[in-house]
C-alpha atoms as a PDB file:
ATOM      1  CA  UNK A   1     100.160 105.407  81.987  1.00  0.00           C
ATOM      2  CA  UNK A   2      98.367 108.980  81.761  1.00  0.00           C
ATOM      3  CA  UNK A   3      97.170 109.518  78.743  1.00  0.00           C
ATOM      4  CA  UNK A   4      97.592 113.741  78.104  1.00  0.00           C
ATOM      5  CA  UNK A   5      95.396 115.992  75.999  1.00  0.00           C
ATOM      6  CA  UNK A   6      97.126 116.271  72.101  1.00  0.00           C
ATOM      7  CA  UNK A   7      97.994 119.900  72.103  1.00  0.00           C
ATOM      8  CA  UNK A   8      97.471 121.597  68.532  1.00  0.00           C
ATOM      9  CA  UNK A   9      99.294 124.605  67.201  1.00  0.00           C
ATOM     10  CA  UNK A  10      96.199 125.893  66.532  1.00  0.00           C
ATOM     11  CA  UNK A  11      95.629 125.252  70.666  1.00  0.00           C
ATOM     12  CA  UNK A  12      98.733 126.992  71.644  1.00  0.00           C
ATOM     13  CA  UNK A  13      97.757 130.044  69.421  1.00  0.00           C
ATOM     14  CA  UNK A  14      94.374 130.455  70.977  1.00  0.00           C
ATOM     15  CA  UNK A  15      96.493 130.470  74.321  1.00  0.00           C
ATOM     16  CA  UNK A  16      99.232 131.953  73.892  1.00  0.00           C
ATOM     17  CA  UNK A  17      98.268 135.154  75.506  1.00  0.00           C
ATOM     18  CA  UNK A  18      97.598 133.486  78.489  1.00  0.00           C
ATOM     19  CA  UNK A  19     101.195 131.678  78.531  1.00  0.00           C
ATOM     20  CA  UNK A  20     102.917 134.869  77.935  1.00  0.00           C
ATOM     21  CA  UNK A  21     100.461 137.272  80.883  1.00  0.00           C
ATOM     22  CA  UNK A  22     101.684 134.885  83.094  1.00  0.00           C
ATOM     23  CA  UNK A  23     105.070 133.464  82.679  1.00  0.00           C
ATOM     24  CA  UNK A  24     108.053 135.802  83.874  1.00  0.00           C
ATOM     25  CA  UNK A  25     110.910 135.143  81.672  1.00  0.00           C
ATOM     26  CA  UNK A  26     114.602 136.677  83.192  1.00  0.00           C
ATOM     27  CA  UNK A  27     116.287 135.598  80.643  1.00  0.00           C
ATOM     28  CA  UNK A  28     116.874 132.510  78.240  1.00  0.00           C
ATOM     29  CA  UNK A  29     118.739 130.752  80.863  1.00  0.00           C
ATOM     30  CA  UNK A  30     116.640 131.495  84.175  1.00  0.00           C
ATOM     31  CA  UNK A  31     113.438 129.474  85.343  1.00  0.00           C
ATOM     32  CA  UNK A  32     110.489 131.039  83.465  1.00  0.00           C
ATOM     33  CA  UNK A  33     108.328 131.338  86.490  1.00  0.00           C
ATOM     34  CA  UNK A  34     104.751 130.451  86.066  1.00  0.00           C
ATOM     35  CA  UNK A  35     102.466 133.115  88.041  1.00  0.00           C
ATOM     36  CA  UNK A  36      99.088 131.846  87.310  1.00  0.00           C
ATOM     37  CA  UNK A  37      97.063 129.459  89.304  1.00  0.00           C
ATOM     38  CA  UNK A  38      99.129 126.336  90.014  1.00  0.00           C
ATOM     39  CA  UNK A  39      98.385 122.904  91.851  1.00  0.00           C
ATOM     40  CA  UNK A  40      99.205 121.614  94.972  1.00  0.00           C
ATOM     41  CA  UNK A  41     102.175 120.439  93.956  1.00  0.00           C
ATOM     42  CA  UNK A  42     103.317 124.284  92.385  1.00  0.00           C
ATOM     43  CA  UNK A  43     102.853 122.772  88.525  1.00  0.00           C
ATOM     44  CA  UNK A  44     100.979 126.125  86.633  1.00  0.00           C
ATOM     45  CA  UNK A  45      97.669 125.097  85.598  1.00  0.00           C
ATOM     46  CA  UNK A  46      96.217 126.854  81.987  1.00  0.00           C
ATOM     47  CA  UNK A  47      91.792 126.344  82.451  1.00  0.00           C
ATOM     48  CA  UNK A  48      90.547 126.620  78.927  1.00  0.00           C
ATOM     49  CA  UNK A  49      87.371 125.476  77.711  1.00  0.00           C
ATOM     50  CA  UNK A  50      88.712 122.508  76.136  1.00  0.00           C
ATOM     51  CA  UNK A  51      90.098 121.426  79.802  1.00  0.00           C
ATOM     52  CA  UNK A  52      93.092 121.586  82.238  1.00  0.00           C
ATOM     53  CA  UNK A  53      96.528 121.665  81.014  1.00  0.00           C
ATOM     54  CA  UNK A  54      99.616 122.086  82.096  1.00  0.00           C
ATOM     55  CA  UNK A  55     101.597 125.388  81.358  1.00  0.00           C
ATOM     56  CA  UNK A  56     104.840 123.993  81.638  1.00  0.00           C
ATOM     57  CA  UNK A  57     103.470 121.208  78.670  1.00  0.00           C
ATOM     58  CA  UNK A  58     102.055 124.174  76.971  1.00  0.00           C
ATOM     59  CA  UNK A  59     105.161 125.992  76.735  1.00  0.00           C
ATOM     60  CA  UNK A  60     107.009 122.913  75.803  1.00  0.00           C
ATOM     61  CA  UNK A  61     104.878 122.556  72.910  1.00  0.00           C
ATOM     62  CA  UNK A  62     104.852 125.592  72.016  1.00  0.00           C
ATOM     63  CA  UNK A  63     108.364 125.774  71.142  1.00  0.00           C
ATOM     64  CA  UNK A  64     109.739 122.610  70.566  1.00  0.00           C
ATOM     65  CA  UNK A  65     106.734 120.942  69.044  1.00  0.00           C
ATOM     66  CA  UNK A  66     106.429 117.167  68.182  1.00  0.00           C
ATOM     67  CA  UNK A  67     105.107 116.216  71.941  1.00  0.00           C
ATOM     68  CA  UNK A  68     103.328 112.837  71.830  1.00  0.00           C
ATOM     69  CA  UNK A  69     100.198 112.312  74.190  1.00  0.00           C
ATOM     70  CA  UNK A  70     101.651 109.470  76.218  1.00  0.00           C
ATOM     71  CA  UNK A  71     105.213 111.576  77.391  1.00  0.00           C
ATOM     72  CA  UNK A  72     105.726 113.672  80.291  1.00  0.00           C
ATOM     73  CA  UNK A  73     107.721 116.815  80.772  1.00  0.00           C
ATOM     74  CA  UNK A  74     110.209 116.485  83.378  1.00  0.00           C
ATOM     75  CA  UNK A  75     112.079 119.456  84.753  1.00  0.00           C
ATOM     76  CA  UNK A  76     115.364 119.890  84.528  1.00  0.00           C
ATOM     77  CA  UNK A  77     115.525 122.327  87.079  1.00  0.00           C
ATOM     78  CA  UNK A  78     113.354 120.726  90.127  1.00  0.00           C
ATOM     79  CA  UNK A  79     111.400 123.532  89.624  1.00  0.00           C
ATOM     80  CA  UNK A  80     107.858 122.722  89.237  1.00  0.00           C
ATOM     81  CA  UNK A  81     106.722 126.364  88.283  1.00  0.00           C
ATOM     82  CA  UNK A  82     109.014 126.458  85.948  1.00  0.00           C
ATOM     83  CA  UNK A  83     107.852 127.001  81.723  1.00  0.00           C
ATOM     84  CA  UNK A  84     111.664 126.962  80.228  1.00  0.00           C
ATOM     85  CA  UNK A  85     111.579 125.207  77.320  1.00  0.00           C
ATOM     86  CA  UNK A  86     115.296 124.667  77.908  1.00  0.00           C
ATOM     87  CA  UNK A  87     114.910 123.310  81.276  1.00  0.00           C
ATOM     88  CA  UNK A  88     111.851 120.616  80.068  1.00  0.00           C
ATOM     89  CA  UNK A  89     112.523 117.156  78.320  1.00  0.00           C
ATOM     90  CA  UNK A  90     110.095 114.796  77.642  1.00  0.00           C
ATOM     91  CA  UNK A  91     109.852 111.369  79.103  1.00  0.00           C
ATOM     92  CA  UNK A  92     108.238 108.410  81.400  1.00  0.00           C
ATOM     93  CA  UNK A  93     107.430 108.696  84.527  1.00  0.00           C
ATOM     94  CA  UNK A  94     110.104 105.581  85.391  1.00  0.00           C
ATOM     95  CA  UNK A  95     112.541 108.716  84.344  1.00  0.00           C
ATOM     96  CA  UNK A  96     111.186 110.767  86.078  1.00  0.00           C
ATOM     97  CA  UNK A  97     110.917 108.798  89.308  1.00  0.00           C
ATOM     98  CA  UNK A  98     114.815 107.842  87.978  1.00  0.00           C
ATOM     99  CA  UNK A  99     115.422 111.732  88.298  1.00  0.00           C
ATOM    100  CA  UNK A 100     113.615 112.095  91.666  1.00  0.00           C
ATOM    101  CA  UNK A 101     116.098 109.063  93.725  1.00  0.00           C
ATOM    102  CA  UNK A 102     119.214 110.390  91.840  1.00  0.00           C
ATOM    103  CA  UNK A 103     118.449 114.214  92.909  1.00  0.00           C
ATOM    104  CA  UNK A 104     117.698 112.913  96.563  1.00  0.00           C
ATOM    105  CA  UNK A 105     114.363 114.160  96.187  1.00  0.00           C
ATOM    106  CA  UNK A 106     112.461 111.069  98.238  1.00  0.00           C
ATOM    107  CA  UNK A 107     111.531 111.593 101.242  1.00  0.00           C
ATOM    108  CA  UNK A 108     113.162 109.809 103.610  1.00  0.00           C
ATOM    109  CA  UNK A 109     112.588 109.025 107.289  1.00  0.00           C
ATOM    110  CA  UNK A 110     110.681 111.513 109.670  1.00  0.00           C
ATOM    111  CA  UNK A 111     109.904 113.561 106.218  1.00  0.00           C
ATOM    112  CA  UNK A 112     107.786 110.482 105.204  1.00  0.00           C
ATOM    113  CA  UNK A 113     104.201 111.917 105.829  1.00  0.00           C
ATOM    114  CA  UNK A 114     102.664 109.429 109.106  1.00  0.00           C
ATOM    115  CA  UNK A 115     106.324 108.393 109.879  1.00  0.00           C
ATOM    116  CA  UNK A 116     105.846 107.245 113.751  1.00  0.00           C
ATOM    117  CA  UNK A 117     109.368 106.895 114.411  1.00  0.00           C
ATOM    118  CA  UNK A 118     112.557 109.683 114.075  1.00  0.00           C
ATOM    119  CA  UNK A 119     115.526 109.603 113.415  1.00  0.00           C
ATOM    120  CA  UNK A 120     117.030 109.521 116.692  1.00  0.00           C
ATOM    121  CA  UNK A 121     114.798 106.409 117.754  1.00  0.00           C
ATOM    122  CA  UNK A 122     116.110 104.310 114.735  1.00  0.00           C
ATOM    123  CA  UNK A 123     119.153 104.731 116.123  1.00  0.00           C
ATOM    124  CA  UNK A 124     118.333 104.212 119.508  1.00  0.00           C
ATOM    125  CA  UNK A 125     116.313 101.121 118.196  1.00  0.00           C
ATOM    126  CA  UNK A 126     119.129  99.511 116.453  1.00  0.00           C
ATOM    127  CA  UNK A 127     121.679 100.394 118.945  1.00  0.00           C
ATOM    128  CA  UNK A 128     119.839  98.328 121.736  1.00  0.00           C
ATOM    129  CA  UNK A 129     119.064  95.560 119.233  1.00  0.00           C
ATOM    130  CA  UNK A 130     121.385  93.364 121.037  1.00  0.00           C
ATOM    131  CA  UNK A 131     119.993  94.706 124.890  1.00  0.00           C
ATOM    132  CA  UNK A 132     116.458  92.903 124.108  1.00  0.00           C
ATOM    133  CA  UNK A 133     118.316  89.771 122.536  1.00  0.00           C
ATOM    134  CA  UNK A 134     116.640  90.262 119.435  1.00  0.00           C
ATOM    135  CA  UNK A 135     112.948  90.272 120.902  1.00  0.00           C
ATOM    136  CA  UNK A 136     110.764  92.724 118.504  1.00  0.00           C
ATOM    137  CA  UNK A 137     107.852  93.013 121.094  1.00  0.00           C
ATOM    138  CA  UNK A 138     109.929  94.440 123.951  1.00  0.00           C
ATOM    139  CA  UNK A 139     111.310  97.296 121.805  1.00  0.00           C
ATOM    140  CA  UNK A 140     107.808  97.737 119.928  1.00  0.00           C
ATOM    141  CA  UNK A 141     106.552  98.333 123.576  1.00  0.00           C
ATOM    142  CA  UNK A 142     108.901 100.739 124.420  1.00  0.00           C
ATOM    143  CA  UNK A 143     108.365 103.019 121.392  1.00  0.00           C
ATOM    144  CA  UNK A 144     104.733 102.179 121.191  1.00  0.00           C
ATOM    145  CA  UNK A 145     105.107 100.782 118.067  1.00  0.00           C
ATOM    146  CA  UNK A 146     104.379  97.018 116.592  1.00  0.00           C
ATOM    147  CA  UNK A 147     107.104  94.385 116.777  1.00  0.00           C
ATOM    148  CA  UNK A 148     106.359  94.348 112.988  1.00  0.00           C
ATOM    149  CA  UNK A 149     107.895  98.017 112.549  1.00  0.00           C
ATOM    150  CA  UNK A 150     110.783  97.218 114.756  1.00  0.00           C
ATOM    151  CA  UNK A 151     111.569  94.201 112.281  1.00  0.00           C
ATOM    152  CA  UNK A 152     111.096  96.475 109.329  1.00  0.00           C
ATOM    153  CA  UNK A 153     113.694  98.551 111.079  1.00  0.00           C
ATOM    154  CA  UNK A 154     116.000  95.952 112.177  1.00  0.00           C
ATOM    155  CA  UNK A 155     115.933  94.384 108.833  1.00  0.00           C
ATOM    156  CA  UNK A 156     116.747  97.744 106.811  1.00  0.00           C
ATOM    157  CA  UNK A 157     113.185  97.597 105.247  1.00  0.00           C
ATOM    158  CA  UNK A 158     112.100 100.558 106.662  1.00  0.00           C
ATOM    159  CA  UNK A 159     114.569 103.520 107.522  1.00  0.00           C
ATOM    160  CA  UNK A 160     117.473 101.380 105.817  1.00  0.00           C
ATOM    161  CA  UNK A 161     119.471 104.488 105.123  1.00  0.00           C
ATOM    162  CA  UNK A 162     120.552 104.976 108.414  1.00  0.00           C
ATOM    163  CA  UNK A 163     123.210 103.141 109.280  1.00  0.00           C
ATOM    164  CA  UNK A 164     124.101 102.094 112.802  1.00  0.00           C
ATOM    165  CA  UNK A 165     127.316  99.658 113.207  1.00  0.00           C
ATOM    166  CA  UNK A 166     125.995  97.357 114.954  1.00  0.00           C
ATOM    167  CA  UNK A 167     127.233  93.374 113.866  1.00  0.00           C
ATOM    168  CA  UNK A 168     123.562  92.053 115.531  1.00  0.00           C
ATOM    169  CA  UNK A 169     121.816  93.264 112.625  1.00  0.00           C
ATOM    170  CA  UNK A 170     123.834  91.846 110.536  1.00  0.00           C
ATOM    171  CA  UNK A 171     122.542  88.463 111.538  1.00  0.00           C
ATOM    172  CA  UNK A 172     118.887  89.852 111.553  1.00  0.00           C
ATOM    173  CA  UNK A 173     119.084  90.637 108.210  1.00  0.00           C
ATOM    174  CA  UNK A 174     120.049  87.273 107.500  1.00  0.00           C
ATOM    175  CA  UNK A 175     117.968  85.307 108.926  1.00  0.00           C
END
């Protein structure tokens, strides 16, 4: 588990100019976009002498207070910019990864970053399951992949969210 910076009032007063040049706050109820330098990910990033820090944490400490070092902010919003104290609650990161599956935020599939397969040749994969009696190799060889992904596939490890009706995999997953 990360282990975060304890943030001070005294901290937050020394910063908060820099939390209020660069937060844009619409209204109470709006995103309260951060502006400043951010990571690759789009979380704002406050550099202070004291370290790195998060502006959405900032923020959250700043107004609600009582923030221990071991919790993380999760965003309400899916809105990583985001500094809203009303859109931030504190938790684990098994919430947060919690929030992420129930949003439909995983990536899935082709979106999977060195994914060698698409959707359309799953399909085409577990539709001709039966064709190649079952033989992993033959398909692997025709989409240039190893028998071991076409098992994965077969067997609903990999790419198990798309759903072909087909009964042979039925009996592959069984077995």
């Amino acid at each position: 588990m990360k282990n975060y910076k304890v943030i001070t009032d005294d901290f937050i007063t020394k910063y908060v100019e820099i939390l209020d040049r660069y937060i844009v706050r619409p209204d109470f109820t709006s995103c309260w976009i951060w502006f400043g330098q951010r990571d690759k990910y789009g979380y704002g990033i406050v550099n202070t002498t004291e370290g790195h820090f998060f502006a959405h944490r900032l923020m959250y400490q700043r107004i609600k207070k009582n923030l221990d070092a071991d919790s993380i902010i999760r965003h309400n919003c899916d809105n990583s910019s985001c500094c809203n104290p009303e859109h931030l609650v504190p938790g684990t990161q098994a919430d947060n990864m919690q929030d992420k599956i129930q949003r439909g935020r995983t990536a899935k599939g082709s979106r999977i970053k060195g994914a060698v397969l698409n959707e359309e040749q799953v399909r085409e994969i577990k539709e001709q399951f039966k064709l190649y009696r079952g033989v992993y190799s033959e398909l692997g060889r025709k989409y240039s992949v190893d028998s071991e992904t076409i098992r994965y596939v077969i067997t609903g490890r990999n790419w198990g969210h798309l759903k072909v009706d087909n009964p042979e995999l039925l009996k592959a997953k069984r077995s």
